[in-house]
PDB file of N, CA and C in Angstrom:
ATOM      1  N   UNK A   1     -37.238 -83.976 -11.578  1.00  0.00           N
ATOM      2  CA  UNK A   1     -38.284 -83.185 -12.201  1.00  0.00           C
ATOM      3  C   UNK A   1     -39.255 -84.116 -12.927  1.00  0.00           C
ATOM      4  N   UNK A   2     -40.650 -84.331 -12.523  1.00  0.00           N
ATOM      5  CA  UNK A   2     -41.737 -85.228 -13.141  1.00  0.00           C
ATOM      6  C   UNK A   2     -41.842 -84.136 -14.114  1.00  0.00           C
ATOM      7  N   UNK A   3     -42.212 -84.733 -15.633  1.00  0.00           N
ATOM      8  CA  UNK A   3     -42.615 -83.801 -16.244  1.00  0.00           C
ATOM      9  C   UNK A   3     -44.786 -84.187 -16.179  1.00  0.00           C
ATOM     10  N   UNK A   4     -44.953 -83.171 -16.639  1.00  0.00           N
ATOM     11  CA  UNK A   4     -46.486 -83.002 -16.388  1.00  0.00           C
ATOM     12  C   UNK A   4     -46.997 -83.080 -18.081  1.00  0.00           C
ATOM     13  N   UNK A   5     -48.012 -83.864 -17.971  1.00  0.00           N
ATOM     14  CA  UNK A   5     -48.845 -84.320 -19.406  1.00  0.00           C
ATOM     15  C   UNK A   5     -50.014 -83.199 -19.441  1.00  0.00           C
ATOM     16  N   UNK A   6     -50.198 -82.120 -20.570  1.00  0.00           N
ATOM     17  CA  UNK A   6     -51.401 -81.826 -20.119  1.00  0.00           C
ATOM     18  C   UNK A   6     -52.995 -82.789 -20.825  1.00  0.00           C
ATOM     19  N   UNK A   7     -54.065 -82.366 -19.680  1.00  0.00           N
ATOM     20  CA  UNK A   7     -55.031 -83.291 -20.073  1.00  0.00           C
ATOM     21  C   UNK A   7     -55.997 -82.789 -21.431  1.00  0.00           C
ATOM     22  N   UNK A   8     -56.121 -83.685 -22.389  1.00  0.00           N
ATOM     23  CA  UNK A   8     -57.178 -83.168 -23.252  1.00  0.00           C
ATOM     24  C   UNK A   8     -58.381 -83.196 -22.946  1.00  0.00           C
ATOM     25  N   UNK A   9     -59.467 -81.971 -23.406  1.00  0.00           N
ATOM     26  CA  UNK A   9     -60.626 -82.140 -23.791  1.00  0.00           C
ATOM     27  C   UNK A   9     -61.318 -83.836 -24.318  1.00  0.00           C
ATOM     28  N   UNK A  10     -61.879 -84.216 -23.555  1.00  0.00           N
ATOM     29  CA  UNK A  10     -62.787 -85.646 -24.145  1.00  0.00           C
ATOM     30  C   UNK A  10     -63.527 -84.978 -25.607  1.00  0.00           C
ATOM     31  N   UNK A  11     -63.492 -86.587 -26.542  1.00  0.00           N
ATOM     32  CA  UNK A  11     -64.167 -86.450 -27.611  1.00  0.00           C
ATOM     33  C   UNK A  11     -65.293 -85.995 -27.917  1.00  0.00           C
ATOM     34  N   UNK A  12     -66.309 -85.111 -28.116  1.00  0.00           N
ATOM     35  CA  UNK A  12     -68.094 -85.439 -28.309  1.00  0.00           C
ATOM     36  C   UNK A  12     -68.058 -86.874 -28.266  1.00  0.00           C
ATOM     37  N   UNK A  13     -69.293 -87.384 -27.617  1.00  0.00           N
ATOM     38  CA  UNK A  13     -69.854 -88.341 -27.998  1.00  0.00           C
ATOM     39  C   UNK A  13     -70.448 -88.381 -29.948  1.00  0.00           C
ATOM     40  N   UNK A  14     -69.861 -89.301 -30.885  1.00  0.00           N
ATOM     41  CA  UNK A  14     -70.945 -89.610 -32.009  1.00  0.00           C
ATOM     42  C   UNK A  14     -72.764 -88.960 -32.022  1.00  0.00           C
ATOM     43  N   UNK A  15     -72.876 -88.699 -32.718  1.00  0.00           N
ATOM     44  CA  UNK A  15     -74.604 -88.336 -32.794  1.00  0.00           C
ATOM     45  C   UNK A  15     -74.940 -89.570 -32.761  1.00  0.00           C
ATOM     46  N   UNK A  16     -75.855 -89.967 -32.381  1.00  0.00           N
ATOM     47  CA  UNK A  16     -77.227 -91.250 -32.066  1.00  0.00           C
ATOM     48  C   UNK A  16     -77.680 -91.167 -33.609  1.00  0.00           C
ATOM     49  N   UNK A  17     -78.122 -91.974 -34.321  1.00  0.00           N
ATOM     50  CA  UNK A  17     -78.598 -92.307 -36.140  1.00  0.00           C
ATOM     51  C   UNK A  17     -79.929 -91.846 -35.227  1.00  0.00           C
ATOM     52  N   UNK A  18     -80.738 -91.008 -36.406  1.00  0.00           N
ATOM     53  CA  UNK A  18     -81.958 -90.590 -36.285  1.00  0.00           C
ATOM     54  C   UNK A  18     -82.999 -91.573 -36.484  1.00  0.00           C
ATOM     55  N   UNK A  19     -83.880 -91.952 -35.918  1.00  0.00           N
ATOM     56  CA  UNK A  19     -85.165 -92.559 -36.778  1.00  0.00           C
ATOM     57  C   UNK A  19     -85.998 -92.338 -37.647  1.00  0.00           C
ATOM     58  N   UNK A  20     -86.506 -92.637 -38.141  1.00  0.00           N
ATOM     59  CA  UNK A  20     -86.863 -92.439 -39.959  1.00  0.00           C
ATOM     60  C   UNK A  20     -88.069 -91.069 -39.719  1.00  0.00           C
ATOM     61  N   UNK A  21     -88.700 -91.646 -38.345  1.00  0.00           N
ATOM     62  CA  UNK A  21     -89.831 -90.735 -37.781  1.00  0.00           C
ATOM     63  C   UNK A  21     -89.991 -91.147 -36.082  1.00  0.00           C
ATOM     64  N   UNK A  22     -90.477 -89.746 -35.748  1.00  0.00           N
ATOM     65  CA  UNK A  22     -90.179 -89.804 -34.351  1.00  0.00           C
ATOM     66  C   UNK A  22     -91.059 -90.423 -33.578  1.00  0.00           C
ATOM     67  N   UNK A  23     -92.432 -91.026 -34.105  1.00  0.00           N
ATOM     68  CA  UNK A  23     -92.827 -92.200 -34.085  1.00  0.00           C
ATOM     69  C   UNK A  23     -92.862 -93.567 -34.049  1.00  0.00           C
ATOM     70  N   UNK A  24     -91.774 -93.956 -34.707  1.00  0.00           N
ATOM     71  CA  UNK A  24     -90.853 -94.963 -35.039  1.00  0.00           C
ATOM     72  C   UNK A  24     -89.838 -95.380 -34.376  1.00  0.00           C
ATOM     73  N   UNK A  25     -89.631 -94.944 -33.325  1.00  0.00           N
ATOM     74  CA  UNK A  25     -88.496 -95.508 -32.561  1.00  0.00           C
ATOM     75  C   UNK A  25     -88.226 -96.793 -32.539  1.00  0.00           C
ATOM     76  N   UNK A  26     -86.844 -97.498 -32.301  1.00  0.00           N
ATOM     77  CA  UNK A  26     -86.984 -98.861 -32.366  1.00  0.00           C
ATOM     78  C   UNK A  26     -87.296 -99.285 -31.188  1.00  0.00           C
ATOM     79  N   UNK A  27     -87.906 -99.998 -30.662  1.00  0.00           N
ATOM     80  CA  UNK A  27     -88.572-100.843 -29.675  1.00  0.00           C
ATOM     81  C   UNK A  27     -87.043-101.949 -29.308  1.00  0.00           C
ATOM     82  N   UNK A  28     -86.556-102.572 -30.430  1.00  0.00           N
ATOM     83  CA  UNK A  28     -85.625-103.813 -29.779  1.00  0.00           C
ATOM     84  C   UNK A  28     -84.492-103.360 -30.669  1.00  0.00           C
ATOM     85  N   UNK A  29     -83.000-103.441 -30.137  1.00  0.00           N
ATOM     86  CA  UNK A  29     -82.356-102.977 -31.082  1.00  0.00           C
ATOM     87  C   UNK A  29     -82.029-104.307 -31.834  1.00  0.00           C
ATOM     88  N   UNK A  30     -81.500-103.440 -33.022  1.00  0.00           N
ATOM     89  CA  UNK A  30     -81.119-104.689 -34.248  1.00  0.00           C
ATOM     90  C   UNK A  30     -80.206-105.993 -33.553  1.00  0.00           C
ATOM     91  N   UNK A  31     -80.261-107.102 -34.069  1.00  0.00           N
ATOM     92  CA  UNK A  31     -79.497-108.121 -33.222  1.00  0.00           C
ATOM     93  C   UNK A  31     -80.011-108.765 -32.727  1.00  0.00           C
ATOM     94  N   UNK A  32     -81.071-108.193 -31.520  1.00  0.00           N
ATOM     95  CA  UNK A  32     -81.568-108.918 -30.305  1.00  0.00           C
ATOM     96  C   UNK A  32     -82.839-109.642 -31.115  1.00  0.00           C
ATOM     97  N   UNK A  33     -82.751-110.531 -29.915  1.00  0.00           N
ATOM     98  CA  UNK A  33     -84.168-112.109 -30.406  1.00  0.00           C
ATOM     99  C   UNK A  33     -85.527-111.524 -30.218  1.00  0.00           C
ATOM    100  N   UNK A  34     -86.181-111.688 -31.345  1.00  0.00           N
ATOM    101  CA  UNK A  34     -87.535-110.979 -31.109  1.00  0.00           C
ATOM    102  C   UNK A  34     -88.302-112.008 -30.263  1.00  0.00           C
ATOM    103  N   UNK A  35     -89.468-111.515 -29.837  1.00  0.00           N
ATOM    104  CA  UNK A  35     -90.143-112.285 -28.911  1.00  0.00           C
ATOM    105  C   UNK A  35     -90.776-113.445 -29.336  1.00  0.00           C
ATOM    106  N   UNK A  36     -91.204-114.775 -28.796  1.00  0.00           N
ATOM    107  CA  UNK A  36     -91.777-115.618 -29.845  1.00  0.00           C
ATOM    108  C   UNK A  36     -93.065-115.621 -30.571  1.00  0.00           C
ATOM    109  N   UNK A  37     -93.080-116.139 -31.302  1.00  0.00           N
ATOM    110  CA  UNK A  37     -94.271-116.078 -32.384  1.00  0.00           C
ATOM    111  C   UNK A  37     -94.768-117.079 -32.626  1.00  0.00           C
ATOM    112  N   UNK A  38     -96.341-117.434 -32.602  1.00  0.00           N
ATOM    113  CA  UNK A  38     -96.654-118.633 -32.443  1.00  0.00           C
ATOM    114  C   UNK A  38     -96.590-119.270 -34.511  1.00  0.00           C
ATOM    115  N   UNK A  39     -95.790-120.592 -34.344  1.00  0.00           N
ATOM    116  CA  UNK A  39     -95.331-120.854 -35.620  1.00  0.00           C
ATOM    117  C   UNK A  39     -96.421-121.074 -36.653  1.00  0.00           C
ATOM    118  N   UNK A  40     -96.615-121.407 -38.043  1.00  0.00           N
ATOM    119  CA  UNK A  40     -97.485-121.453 -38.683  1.00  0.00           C
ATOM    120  C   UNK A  40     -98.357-123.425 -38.094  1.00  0.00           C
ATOM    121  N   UNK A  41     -97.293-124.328 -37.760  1.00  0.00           N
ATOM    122  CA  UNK A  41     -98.387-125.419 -37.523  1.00  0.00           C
ATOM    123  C   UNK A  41     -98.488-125.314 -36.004  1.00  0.00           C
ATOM    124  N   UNK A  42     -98.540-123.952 -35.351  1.00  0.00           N
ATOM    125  CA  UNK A  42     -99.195-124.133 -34.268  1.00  0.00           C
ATOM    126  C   UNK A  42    -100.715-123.500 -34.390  1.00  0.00           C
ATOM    127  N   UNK A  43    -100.589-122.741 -35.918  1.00  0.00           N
ATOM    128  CA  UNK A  43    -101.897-122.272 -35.701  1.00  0.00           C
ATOM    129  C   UNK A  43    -103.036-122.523 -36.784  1.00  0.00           C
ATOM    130  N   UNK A  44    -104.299-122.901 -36.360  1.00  0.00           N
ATOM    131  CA  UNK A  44    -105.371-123.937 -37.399  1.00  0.00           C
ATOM    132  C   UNK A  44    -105.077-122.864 -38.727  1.00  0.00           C
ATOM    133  N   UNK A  45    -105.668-123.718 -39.895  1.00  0.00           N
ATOM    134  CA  UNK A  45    -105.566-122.956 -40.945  1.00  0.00           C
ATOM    135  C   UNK A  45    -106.433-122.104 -41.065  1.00  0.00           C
ATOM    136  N   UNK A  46    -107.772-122.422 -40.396  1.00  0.00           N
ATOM    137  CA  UNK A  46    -108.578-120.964 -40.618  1.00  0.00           C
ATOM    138  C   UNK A  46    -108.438-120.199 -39.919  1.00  0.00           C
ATOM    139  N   UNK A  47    -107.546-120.203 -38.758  1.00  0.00           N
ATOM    140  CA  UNK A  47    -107.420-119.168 -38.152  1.00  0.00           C
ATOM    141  C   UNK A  47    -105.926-118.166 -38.798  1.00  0.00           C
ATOM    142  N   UNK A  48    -105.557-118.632 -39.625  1.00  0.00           N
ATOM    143  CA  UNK A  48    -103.911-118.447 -40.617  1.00  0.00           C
ATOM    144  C   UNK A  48    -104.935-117.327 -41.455  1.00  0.00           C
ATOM    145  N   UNK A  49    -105.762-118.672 -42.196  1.00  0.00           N
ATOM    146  CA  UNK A  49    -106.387-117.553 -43.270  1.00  0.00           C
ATOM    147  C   UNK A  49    -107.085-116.399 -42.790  1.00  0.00           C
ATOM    148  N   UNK A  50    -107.612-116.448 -41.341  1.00  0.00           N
ATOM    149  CA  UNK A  50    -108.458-115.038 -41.049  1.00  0.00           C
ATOM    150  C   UNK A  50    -107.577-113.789 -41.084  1.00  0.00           C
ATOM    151  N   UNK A  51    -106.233-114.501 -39.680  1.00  0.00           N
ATOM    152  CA  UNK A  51    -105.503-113.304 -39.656  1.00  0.00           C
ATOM    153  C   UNK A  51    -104.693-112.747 -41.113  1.00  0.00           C
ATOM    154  N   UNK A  52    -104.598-113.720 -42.307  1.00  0.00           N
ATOM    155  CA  UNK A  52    -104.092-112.716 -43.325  1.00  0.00           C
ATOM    156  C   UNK A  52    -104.730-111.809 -44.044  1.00  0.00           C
ATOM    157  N   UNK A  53    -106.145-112.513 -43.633  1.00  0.00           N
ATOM    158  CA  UNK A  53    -106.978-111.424 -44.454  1.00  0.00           C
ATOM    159  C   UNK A  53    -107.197-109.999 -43.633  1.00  0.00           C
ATOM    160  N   UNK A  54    -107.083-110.013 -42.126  1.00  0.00           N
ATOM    161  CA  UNK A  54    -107.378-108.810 -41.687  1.00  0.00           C
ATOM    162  C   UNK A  54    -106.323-107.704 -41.363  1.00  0.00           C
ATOM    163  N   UNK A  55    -104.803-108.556 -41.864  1.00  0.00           N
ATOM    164  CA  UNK A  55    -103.364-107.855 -41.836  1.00  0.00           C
ATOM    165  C   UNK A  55    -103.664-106.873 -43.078  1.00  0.00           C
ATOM    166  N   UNK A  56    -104.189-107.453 -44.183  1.00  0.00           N
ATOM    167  CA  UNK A  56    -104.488-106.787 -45.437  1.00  0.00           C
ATOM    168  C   UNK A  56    -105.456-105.145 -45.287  1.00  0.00           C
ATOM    169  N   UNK A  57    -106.272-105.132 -43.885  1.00  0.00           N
ATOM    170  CA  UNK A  57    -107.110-104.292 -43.746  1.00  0.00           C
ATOM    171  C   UNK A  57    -106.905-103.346 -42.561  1.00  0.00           C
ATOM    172  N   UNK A  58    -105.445-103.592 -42.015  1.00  0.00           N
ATOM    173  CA  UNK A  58    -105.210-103.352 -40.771  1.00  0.00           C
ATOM    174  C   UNK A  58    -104.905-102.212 -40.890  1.00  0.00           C
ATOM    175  N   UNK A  59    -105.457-101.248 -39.731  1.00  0.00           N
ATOM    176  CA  UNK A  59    -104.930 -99.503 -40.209  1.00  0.00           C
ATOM    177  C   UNK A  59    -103.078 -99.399 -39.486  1.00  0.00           C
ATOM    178  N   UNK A  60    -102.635-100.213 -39.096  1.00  0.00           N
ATOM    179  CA  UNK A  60    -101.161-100.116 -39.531  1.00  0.00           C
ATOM    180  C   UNK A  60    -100.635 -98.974 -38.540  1.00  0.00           C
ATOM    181  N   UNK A  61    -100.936 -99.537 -37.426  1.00  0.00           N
ATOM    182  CA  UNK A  61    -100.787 -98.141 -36.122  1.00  0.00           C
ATOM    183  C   UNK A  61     -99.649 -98.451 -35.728  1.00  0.00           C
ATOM    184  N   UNK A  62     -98.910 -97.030 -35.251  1.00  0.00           N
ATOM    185  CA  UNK A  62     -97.743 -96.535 -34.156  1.00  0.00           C
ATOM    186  C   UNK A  62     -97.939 -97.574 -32.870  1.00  0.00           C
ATOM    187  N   UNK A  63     -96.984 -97.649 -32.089  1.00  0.00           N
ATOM    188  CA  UNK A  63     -97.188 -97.746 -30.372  1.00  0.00           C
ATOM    189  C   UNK A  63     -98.175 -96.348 -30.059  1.00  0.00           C
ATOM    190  N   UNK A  64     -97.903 -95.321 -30.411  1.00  0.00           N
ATOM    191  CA  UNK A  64     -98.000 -94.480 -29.361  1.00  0.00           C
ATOM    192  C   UNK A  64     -99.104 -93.965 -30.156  1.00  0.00           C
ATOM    193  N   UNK A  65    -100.066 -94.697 -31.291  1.00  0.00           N
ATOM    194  CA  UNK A  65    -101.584 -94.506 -31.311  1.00  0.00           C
ATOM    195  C   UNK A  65    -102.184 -95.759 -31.062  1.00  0.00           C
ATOM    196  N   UNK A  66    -101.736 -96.772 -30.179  1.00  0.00           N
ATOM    197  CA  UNK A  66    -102.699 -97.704 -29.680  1.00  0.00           C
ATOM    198  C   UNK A  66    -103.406 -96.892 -28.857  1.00  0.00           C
ATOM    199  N   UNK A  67    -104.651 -97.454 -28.448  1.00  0.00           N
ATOM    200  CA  UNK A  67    -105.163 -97.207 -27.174  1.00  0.00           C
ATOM    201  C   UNK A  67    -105.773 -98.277 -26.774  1.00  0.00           C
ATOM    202  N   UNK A  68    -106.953 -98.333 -25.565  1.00  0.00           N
ATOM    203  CA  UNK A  68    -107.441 -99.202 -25.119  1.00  0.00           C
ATOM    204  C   UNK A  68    -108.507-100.324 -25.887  1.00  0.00           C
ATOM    205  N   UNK A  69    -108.651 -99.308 -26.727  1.00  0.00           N
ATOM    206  CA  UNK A  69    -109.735 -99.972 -27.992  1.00  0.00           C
ATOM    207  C   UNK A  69    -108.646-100.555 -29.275  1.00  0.00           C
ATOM    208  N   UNK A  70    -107.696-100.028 -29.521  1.00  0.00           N
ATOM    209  CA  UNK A  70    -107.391-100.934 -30.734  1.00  0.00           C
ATOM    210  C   UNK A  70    -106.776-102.025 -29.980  1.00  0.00           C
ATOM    211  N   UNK A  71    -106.522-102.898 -31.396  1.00  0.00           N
ATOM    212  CA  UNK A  71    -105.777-103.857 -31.332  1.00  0.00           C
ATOM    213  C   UNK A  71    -104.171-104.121 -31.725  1.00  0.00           C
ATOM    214  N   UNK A  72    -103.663-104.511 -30.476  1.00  0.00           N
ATOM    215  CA  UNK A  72    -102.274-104.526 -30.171  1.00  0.00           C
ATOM    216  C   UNK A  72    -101.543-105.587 -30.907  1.00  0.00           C
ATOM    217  N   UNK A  73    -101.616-106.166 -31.640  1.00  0.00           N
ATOM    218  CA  UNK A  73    -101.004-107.655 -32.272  1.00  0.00           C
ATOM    219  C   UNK A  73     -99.736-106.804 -33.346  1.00  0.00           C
ATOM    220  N   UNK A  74     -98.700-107.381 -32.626  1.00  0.00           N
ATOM    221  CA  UNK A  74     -97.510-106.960 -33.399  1.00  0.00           C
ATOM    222  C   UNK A  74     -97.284-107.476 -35.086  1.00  0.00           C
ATOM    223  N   UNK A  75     -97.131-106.772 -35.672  1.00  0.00           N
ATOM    224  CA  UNK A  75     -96.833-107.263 -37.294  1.00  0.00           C
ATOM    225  C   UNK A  75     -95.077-106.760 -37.678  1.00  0.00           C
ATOM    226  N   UNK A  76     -94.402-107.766 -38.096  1.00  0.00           N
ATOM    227  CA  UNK A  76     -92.920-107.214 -38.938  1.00  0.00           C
ATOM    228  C   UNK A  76     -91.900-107.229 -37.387  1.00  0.00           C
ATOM    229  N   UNK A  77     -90.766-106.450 -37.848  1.00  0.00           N
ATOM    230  CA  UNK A  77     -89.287-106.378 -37.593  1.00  0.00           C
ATOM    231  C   UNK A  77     -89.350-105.531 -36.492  1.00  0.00           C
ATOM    232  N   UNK A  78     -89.472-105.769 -35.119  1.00  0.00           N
ATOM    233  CA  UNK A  78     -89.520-104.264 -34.288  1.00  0.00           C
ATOM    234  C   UNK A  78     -88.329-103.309 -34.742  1.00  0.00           C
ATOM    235  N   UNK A  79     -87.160-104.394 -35.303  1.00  0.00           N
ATOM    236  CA  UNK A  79     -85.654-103.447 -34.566  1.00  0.00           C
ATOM    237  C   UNK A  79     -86.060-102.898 -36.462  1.00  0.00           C
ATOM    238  N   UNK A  80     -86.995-102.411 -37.364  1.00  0.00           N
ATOM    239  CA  UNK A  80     -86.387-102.231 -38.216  1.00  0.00           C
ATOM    240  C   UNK A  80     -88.312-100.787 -38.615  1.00  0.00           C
ATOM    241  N   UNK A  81     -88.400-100.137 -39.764  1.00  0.00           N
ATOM    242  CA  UNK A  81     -89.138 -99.110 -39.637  1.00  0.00           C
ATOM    243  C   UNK A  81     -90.119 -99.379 -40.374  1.00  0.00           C
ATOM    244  N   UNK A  82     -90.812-100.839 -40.806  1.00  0.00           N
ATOM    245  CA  UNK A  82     -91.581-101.421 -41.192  1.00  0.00           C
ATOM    246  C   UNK A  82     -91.843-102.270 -40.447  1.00  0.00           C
ATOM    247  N   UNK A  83     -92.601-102.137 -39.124  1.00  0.00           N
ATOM    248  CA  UNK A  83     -93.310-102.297 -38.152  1.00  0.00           C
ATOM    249  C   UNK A  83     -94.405-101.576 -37.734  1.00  0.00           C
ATOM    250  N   UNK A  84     -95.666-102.520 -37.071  1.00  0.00           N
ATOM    251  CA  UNK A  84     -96.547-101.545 -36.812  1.00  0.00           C
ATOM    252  C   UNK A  84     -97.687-102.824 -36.151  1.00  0.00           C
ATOM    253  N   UNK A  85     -98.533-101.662 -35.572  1.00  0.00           N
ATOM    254  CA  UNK A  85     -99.788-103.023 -34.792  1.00  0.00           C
ATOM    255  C   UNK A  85    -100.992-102.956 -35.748  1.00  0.00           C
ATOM    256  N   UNK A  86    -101.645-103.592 -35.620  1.00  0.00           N
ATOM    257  CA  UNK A  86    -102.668-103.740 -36.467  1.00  0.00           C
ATOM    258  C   UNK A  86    -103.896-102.611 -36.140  1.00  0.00           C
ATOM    259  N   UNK A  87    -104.221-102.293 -35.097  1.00  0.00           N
ATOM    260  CA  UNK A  87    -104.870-101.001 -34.979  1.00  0.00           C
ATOM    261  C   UNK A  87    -106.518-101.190 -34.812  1.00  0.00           C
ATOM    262  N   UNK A  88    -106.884-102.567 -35.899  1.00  0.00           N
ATOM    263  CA  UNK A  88    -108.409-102.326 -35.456  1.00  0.00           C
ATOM    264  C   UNK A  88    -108.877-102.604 -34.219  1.00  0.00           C
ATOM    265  N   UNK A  89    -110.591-102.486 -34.709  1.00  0.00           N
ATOM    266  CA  UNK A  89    -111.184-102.505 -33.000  1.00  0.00           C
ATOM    267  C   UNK A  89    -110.675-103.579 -32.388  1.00  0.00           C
ATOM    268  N   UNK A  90    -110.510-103.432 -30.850  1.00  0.00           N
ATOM    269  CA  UNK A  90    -110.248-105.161 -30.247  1.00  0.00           C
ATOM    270  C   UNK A  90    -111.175-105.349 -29.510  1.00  0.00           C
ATOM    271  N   UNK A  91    -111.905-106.700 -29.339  1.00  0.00           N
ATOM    272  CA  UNK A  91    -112.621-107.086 -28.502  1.00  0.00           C
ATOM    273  C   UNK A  91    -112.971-106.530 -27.010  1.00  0.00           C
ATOM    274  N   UNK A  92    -113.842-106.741 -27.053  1.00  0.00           N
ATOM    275  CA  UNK A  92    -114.178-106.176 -25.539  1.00  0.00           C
ATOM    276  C   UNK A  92    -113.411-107.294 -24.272  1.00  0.00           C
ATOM    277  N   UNK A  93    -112.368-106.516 -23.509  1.00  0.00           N
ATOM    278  CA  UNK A  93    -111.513-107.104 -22.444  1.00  0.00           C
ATOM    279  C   UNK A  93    -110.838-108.004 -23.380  1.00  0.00           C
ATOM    280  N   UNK A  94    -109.981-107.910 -24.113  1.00  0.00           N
ATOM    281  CA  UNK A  94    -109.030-108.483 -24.605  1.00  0.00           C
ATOM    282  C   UNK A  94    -107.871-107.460 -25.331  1.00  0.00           C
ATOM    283  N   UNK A  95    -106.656-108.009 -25.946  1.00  0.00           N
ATOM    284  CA  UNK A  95    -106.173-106.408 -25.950  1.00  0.00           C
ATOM    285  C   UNK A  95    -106.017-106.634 -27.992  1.00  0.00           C
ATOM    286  N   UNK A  96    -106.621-107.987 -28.324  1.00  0.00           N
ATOM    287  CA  UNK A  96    -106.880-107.815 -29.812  1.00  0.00           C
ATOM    288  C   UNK A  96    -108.126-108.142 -30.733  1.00  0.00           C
ATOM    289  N   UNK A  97    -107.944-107.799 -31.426  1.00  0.00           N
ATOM    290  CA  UNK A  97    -109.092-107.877 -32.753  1.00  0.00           C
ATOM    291  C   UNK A  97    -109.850-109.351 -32.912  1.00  0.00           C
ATOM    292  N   UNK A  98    -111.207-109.614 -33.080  1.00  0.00           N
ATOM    293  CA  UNK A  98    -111.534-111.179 -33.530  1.00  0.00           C
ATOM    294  C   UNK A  98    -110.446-111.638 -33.765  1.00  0.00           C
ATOM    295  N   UNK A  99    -110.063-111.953 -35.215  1.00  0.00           N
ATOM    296  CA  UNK A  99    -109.079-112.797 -35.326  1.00  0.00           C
ATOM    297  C   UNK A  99    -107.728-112.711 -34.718  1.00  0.00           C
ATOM    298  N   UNK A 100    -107.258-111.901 -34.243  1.00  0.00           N
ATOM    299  CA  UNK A 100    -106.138-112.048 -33.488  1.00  0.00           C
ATOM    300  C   UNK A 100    -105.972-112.929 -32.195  1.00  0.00           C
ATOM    301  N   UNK A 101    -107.035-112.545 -31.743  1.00  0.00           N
ATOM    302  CA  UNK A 101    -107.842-113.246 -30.407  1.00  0.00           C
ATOM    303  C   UNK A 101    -107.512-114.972 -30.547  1.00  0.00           C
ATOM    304  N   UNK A 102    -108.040-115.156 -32.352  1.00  0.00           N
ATOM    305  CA  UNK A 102    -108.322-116.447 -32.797  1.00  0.00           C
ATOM    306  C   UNK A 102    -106.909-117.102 -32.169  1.00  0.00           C
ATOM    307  N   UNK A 103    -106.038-116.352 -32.833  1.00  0.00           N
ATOM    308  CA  UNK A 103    -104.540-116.882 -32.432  1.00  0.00           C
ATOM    309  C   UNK A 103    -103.696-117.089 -31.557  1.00  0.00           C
ATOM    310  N   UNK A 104    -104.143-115.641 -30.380  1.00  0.00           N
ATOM    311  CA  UNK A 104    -103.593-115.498 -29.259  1.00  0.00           C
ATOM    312  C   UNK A 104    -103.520-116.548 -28.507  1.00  0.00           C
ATOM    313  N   UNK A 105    -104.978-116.901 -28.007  1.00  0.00           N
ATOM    314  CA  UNK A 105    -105.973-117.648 -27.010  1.00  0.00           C
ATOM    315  C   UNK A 105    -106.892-118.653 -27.530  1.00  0.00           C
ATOM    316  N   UNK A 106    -105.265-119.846 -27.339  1.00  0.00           N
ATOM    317  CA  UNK A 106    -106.085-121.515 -27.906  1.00  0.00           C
ATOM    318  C   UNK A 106    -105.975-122.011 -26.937  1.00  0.00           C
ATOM    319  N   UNK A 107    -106.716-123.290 -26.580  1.00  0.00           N
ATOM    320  CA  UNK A 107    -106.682-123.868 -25.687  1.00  0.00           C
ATOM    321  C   UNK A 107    -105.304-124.624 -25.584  1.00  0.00           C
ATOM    322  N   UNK A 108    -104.687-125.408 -24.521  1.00  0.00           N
ATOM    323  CA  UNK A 108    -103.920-125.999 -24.711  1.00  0.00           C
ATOM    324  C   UNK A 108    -103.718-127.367 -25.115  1.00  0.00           C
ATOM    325  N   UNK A 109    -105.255-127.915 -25.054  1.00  0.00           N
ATOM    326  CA  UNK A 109    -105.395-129.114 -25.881  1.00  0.00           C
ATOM    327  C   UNK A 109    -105.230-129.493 -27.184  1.00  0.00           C
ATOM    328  N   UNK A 110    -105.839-128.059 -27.508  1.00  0.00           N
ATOM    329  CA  UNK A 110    -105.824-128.103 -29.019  1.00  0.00           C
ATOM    330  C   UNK A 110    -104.511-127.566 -29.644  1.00  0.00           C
ATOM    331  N   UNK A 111    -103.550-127.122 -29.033  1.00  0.00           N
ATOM    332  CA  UNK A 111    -102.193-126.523 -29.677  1.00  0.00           C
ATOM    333  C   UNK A 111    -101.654-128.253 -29.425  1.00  0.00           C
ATOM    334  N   UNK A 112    -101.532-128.616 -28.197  1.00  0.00           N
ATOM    335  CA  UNK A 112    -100.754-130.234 -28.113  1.00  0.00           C
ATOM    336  C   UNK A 112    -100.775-131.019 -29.615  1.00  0.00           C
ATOM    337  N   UNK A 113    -102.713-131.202 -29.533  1.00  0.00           N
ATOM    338  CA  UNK A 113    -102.868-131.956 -30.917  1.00  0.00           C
ATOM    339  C   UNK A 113    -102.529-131.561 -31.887  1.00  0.00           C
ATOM    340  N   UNK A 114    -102.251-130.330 -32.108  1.00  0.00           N
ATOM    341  CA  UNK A 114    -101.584-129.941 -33.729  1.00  0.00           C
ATOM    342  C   UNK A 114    -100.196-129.877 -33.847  1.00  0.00           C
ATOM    343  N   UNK A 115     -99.345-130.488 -33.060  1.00  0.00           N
ATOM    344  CA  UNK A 115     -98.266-130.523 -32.964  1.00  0.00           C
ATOM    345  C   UNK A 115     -97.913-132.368 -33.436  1.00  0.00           C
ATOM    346  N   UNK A 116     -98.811-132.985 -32.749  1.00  0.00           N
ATOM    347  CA  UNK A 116     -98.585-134.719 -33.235  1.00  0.00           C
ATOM    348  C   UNK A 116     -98.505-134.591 -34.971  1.00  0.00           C
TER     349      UNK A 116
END
């Protein structure tokens, strides 16, 4: 005589942690390597000082209120809810703001030399 086990009901899955706002989703989860960032002596000082001054003025947009006109330049922690893009106008055919631009798109001569 095998005796017979009966089978249980599986657990619920845990609830998923909510996001702070449904706007806010995390983009990278906590842990993972954020993407690189160009370091402070890769980038001239006036182009340091522009972009801090226009982080200060930045309307501080969602992903999902970029559009084709703002500017996409990531600011802060993706995996965390103090994140956001900078939002102002961006250049025409580029996907950021003057000074972001400044930073994005250096030549490669000039990043070499600031590295000696």
């Amino acid at each position: 005589d095998a005796k017979v086990t009966p089978i249980r009901p599986a657990e619920p899955a845990p609830a998923a942690p909510q996001a702070a706002s449904p706007l806010r989703k995390q983009i990278v989860p906590a842990g993972q390597p954020l993407p690189p960032q160009p370091s402070a002596g890769e980038i001239s000082p006036e182009a340091l000082a522009s972009v801090r001054e226009v982080e200060k003025r930045a309307r501080k947009i969602t992903l999902m209120e970029l559009t084709e006109r703002t500017c996409k330049w990531p600011i802060g922690d993706p995996a965390t809810d103090d994140f956001w893009f900078c939002g102002l106008p961006s250049q025409a055919g580029k996907p950021y703001c003057d000074a972001h631009v400044g930073v994005a798109f250096q030549p490669m001569s000039a990043r070499r030399d600031r590295r000696r």
